[in-house]
Protein backbone atom coordinates (compact mmCIF):
# COMPACT_ATOMS: atom_id res chain seq x y z
CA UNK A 1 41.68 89.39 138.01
CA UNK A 2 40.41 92.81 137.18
CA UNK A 3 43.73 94.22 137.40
CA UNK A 4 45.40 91.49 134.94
CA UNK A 5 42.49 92.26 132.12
CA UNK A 6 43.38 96.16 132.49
CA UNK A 7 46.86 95.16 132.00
CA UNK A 8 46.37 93.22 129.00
CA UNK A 9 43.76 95.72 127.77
CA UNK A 10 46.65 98.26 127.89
CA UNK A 11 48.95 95.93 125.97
CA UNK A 12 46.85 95.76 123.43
CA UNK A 13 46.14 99.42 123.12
CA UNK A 14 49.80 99.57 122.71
CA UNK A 15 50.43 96.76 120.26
CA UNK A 16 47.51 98.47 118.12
CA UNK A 17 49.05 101.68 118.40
CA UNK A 18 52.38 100.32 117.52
CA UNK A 19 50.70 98.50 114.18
CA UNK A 20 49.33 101.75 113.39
CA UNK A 21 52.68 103.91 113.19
CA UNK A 22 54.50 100.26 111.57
CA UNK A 23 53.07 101.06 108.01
CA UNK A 24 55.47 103.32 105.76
CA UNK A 25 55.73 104.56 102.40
CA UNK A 26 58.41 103.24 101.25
CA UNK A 27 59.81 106.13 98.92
CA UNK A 28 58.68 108.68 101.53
CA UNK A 29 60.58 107.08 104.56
CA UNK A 30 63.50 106.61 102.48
CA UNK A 31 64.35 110.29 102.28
CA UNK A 32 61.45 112.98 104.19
CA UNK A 33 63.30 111.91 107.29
CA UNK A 34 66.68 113.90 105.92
CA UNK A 35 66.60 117.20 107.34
CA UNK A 36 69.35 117.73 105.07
CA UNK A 37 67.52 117.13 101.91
CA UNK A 38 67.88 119.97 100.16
CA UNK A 39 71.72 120.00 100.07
CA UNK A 40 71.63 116.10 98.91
CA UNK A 41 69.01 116.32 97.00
CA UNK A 42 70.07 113.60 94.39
CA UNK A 43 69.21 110.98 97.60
CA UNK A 44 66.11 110.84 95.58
CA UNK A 45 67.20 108.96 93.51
CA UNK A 46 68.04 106.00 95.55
CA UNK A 47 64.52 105.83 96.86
CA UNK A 48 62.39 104.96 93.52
CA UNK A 49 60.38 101.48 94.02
CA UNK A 50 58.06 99.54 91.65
CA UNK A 51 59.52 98.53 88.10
CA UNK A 52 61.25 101.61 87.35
CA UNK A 53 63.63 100.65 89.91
CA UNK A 54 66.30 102.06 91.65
CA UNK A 55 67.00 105.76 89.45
CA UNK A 56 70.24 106.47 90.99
CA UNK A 57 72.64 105.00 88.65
CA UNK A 58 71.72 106.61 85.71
CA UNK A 59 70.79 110.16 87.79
CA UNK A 60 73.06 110.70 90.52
CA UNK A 61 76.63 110.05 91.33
CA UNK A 62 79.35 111.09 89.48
CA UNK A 63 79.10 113.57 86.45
CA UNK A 64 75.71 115.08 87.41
CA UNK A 65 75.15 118.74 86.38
CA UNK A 66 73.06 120.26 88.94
CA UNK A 67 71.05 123.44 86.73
CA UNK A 68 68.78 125.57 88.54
CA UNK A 69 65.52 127.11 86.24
CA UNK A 70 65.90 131.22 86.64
CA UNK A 71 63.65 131.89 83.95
CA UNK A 72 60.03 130.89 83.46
CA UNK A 73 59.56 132.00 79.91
CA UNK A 74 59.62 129.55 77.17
CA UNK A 75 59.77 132.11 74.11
CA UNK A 76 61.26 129.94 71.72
CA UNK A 77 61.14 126.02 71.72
CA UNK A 78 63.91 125.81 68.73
CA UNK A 79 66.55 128.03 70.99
CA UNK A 80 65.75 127.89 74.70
CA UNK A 81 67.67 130.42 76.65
CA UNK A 82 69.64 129.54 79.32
CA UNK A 83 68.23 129.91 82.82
CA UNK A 84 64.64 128.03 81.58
CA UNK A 85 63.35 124.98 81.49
CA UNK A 86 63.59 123.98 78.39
CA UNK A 87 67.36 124.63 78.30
CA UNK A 88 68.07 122.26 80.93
CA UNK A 89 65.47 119.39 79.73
CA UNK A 90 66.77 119.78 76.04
CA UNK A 91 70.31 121.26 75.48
CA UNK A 92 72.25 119.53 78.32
CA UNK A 93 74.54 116.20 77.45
CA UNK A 94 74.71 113.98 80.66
CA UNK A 95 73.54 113.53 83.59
CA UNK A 96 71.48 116.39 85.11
CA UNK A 97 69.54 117.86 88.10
CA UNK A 98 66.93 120.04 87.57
CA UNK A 99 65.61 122.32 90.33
CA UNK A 100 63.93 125.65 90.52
CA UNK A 101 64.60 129.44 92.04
CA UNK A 102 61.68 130.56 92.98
CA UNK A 103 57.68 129.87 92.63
CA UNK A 104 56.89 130.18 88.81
CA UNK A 105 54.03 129.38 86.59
CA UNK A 106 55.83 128.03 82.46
CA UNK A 107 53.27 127.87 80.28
CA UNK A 108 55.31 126.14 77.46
CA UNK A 109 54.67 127.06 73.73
CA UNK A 110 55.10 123.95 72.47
CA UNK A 111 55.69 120.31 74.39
CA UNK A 112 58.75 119.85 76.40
CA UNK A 113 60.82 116.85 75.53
CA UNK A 114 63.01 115.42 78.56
CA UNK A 115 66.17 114.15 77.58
CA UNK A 116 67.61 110.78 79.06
CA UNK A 117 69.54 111.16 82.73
CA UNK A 118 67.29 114.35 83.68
CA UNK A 119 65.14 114.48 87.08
CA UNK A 120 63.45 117.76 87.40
CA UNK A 121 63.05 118.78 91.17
CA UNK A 122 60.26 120.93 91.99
CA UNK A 123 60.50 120.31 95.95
CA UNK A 124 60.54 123.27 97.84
CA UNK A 125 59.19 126.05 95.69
CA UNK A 126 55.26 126.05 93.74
CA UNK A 127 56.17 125.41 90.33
CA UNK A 128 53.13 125.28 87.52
CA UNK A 129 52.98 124.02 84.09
CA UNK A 130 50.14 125.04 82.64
CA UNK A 131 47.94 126.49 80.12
CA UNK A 132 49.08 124.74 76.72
CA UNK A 133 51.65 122.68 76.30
CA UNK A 134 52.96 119.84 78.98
CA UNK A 135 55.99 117.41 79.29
CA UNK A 136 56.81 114.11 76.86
CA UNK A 137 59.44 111.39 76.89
CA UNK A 138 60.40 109.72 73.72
CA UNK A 139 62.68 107.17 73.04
CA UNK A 140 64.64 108.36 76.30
CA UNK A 141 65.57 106.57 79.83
CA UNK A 142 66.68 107.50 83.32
CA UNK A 143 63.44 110.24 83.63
CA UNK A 144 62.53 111.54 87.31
CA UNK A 145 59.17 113.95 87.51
CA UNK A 146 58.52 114.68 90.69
CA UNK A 147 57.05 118.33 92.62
CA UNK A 148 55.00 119.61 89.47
CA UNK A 149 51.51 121.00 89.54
CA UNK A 150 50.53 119.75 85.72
CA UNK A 151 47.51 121.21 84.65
CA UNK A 152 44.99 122.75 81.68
CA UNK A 153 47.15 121.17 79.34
CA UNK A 154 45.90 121.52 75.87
CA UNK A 155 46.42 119.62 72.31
CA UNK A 156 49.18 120.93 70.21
CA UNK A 157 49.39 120.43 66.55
CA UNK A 158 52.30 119.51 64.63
CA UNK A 159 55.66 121.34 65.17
CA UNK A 160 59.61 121.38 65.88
CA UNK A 161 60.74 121.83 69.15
CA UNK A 162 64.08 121.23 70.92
CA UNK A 163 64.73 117.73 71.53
CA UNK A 164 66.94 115.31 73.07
CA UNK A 165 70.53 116.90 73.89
CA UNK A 166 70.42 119.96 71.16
CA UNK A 167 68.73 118.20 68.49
CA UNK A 168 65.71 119.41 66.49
CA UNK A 169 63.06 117.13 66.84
CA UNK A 170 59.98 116.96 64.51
CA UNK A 171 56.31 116.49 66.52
CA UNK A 172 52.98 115.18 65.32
CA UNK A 173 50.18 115.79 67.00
CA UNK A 174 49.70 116.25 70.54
CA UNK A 175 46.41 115.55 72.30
CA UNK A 176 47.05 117.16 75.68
CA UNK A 177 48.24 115.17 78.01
CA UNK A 178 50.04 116.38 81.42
CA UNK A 179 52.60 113.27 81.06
CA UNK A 180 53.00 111.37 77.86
CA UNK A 181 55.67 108.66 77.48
CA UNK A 182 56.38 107.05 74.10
CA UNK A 183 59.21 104.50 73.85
CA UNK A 184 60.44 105.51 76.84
CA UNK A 185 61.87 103.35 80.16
CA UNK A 186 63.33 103.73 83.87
CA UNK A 187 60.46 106.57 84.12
CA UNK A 188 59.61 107.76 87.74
CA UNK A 189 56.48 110.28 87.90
CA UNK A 190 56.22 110.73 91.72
CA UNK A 191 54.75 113.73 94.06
CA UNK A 192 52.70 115.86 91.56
CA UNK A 193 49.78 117.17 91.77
CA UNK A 194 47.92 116.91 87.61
CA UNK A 195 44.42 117.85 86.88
CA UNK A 196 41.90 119.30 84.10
CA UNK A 197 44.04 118.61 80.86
CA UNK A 198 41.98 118.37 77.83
CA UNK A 199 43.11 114.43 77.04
CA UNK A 200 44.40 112.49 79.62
CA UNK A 201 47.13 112.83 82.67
CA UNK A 202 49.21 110.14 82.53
CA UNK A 203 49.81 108.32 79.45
CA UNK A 204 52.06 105.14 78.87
CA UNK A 205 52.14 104.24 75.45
CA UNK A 206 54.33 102.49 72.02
CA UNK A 207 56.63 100.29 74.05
CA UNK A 208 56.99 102.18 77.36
CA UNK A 209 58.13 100.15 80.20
CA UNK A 210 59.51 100.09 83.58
CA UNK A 211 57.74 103.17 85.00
CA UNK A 212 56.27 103.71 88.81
CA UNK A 213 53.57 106.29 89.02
CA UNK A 214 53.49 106.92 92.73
CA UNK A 215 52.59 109.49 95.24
CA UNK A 216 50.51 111.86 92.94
CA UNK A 217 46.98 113.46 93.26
CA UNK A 218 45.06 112.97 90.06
CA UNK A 219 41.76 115.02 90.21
CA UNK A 220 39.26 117.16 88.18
CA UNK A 221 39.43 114.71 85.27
CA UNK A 222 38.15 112.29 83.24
CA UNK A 223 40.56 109.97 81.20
CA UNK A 224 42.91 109.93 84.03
CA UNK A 225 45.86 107.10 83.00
CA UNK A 226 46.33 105.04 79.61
CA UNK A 227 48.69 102.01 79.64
CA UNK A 228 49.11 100.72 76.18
CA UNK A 229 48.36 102.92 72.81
CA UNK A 230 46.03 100.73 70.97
CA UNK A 231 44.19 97.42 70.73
CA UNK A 232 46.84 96.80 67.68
CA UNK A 233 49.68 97.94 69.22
CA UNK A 234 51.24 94.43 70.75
CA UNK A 235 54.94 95.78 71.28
CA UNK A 236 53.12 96.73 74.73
CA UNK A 237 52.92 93.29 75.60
CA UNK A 238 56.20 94.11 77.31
CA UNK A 239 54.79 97.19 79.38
CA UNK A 240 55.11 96.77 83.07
CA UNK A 241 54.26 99.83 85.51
CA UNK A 242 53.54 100.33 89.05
CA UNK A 243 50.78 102.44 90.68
CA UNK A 244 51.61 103.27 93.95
CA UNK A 245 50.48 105.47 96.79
CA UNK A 246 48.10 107.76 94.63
CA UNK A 247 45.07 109.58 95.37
CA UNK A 248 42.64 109.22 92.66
CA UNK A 249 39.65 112.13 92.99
CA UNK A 250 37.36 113.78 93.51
CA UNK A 251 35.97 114.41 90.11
CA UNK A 252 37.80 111.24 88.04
CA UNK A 253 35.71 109.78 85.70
CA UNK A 254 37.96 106.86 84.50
CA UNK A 255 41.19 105.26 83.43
CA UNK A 256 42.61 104.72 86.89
CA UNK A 257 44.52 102.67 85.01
CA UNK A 258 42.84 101.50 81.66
CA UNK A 259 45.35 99.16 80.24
CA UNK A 260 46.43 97.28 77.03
CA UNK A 261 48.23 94.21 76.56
CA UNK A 262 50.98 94.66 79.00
CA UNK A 263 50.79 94.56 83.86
CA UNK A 264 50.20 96.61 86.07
CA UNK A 265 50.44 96.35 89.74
CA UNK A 266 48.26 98.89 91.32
CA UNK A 267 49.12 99.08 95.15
CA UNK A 268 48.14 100.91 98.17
CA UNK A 269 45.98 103.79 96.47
CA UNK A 270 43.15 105.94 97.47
CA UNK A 271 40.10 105.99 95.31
CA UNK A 272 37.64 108.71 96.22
CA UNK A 273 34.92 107.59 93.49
CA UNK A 274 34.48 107.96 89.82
CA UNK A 275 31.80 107.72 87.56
CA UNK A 276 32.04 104.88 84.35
CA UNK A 277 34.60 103.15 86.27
CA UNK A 278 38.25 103.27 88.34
CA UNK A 279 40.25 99.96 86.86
CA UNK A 280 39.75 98.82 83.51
CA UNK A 281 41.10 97.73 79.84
CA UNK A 282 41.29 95.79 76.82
CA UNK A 283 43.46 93.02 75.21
CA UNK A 284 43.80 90.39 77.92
CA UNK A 285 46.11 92.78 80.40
CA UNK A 286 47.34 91.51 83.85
CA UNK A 287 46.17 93.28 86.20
CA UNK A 288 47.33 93.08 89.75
CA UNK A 289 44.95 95.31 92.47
CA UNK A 290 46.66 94.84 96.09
CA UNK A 291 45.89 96.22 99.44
CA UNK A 292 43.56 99.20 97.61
CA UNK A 293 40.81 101.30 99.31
CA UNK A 294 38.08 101.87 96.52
CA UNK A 295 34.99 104.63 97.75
CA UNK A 296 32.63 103.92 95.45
CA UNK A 297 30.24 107.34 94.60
CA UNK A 298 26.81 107.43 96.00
CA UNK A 299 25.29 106.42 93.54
CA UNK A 300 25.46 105.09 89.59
CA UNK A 301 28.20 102.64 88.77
CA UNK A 302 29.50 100.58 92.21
CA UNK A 303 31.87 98.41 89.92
CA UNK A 304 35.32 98.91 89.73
CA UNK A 305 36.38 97.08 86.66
CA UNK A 306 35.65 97.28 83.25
CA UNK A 307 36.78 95.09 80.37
CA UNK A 308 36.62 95.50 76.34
CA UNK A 309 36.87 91.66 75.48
CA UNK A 310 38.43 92.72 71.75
CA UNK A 311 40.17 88.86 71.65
CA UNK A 312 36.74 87.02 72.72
CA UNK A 313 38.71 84.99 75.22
CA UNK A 314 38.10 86.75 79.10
CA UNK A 315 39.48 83.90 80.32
CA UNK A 316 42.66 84.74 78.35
CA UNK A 317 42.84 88.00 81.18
CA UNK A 318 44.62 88.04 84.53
CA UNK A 319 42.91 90.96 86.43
CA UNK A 320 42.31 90.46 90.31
CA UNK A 321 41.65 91.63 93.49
CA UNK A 322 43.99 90.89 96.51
CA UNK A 323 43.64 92.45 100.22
CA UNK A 324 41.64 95.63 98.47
CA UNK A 325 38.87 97.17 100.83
CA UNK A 326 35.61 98.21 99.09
CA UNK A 327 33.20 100.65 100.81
CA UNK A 328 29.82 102.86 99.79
CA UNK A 329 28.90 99.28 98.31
CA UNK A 330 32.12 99.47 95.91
CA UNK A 331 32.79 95.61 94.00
CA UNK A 332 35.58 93.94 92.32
CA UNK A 333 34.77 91.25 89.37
CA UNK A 334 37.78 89.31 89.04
CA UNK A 335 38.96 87.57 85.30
CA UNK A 336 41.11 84.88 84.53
CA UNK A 337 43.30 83.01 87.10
CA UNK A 338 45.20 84.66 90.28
CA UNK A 339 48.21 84.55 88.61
CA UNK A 340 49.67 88.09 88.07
CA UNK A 341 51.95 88.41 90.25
CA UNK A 342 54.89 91.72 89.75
CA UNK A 343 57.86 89.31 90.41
CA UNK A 344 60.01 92.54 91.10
CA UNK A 345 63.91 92.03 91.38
CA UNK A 346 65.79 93.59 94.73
CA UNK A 347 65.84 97.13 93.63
CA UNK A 348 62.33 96.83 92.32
CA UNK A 349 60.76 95.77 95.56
CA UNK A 350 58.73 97.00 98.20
CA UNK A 351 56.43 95.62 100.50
CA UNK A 352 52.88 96.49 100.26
CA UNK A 353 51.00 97.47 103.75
CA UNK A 354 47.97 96.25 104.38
CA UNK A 355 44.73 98.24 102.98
CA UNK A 356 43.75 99.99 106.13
CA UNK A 357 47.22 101.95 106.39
CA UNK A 358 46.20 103.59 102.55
CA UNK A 359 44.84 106.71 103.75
CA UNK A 360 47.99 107.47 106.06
CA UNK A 361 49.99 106.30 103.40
CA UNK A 362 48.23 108.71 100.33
CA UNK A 363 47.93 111.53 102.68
CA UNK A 364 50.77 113.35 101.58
CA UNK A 365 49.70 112.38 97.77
CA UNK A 366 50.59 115.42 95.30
CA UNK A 367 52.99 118.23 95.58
CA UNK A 368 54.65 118.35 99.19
CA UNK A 369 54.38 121.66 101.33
CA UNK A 370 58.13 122.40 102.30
CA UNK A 371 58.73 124.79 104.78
CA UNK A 372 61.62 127.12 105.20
CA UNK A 373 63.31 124.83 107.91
CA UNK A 374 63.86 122.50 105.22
CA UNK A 375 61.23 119.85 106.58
CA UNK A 376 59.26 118.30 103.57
């Protein structure tokens, strides 16, 4: 008898070891396992999840101009030399592949405006943007951001820069965010590392939709992620975006998302605290929080939602709590019906693991540490 319960008790040391190692990130798996990766780099594309999609259509394949950056100076925004950043973001038609040379630190004089069908590729070297000016989309598709260290980004008044494929483009103001997206759709921020900007980090905003925000370490700040522009802004109705695999803190005081009038599926992140609150918004959003680990701080606000009922309907809202695990005394209130669901198509979906995989799963959350035999 003894020897039959030692034998089971080994089996199921086994099966839980086995359930331990079963949880992947999805977009991880799909292409860290390549030892290869840096001579097939566009295989990145393929691996986007979440409601941006597969990204390899419209940046790999046939037609793609691979550019390496040579140059880390951004002297002037209206005529970009070759070899920098700008150049390839801005004054390239088509399809291209932006990686880097070497470790460099662009500050950028003005903001950098990404043209449709770019991915820039930090993997592999330390490549900083910082001190003033940071990246924007507008009105443009097909946008991969992944590798970057974003940070001190600072507001910008109004100015010409550079714009989509050799175009001058006229700017108002910017506020200083790391990532701002206006207009823009098929956008795929993933494995960056953005903190201490003087307005926000991630911001989704004027009609934006289809993005995935995954894999990235968000610290140091406090208005961490907008979704939607304004209360009166109901074009983002339409906004969907997925928030996936992050690490949120230490140090984040809010907006982890705060979002307007559109959904957002927020799935299999780390939250290490924050201070007013971690999930929140205004203008009846859906609001889907699966398979979460939320650390609430030690002490102050244990809540983490927050709502700005601007329709005087909360019943009107769809913002609940599915499989999330709450510790330090951390508590979801749920609105509305359980009804938001992301009803993603094939090349949208993924599954989501269950909560106590997240910290294996956000552990490599940020920019990656390649090493010289090409492991990543």
């Amino acid at each position: 008898m003894a020897t039959v319960t030692k034998h089971s008790a080994l089996v199921l040391i086994f099966v839980n070891l086995l359930a331990l190692t079963s949880a992947n990130n999805a977009i991880d798996n799909c292409w860290r396992k390549n030892p290869q990766w840096r001579r097939n780099r566009p295989q990145l594309a393929t691996c986007s999840v979440g409601f941006a999609g597969k990204m390899s259509s419209g940046n790999a394949g046939r037609g793609l101009i691979r550019y390496v950056v040579t140059n880390p100076s951004d002297e002037n925004p209206l005529s970009p030399k070759p070899g920098t950043l700008r150049y390839g973001a801005s004054m390239i038609k088509g399809k291209v592949w932006i990686t880097f040379q070497r470790d460099m630190r662009i500050t950028l004089q003005k903001p950098l405006l990404i043209s449709s069908f770019t991915a820039i590729d930090g993997r592999g070297v330390s490549v900083h943007i910082a001190g003033n000016a940071c990246l924007v989309v507008v009105h443009a598709s097909n946008v991969i951001i992944h590798g970057l260290h974003i940070h001190h980004c600072r507001a910008q008044g109004p100015s010409s820069v550079m714009g989509s494929e050799g175009n001058v483009v006229s700017m108002g103001q910017a506020d200083g965010d790391a990532i701002r997206l206006v207009g823009a759709r098929k956008i795929w921020i993933d494995h960056n590392t953005l903190y201490q900007c003087q307005d926000g980090l991630v911001d989704v905003t004027r009609g934006s939709t289809e993005v995935t925000v995954s894999n990235n370490w968000f610290r140091d700040q406090d208005k961490v992620m907008l979704l939607g522009h304004d209360d009166g802004y109901s074009m983002d109705k339409n906004m969907k975006v997925t928030v996936i695999y992050n690490h949120f803190g230490p140090n984040c005081n809010q907006r982890m998302p705060r979002i307007r009038h559109g959904y957002a599926h927020v799935a299999n992140n780390l939250f290490r605290g924050w201070t007013q609150y971690a999930i929140g918004g205004s203008m009846s959003p859906s609001v889907k929080s699966e398979a979460n680990i939320f650390i609430a701080p030690k002490s102050g606000n244990k809540e983490v939602t927050w709502r700005m009922d601007t329709v005087g309907n909360k019943n009107s809202w769809k913002f609940y709590s599915v499989g999330d695990v709450f510790e330090n005394g951390a508590s979801f209130t749920g609105t509305g019906f359980m009804g938001a669901n992301p009803n993603y198509n094939p090349q949208q979906n993924f599954k989501v693991a269950n909560a106590k995989f997240v910290r294996s799963l956000t552990s490599s959350a940020g920019v990656l540490r390649c090493t010289k035999r090409s492991k990543c």
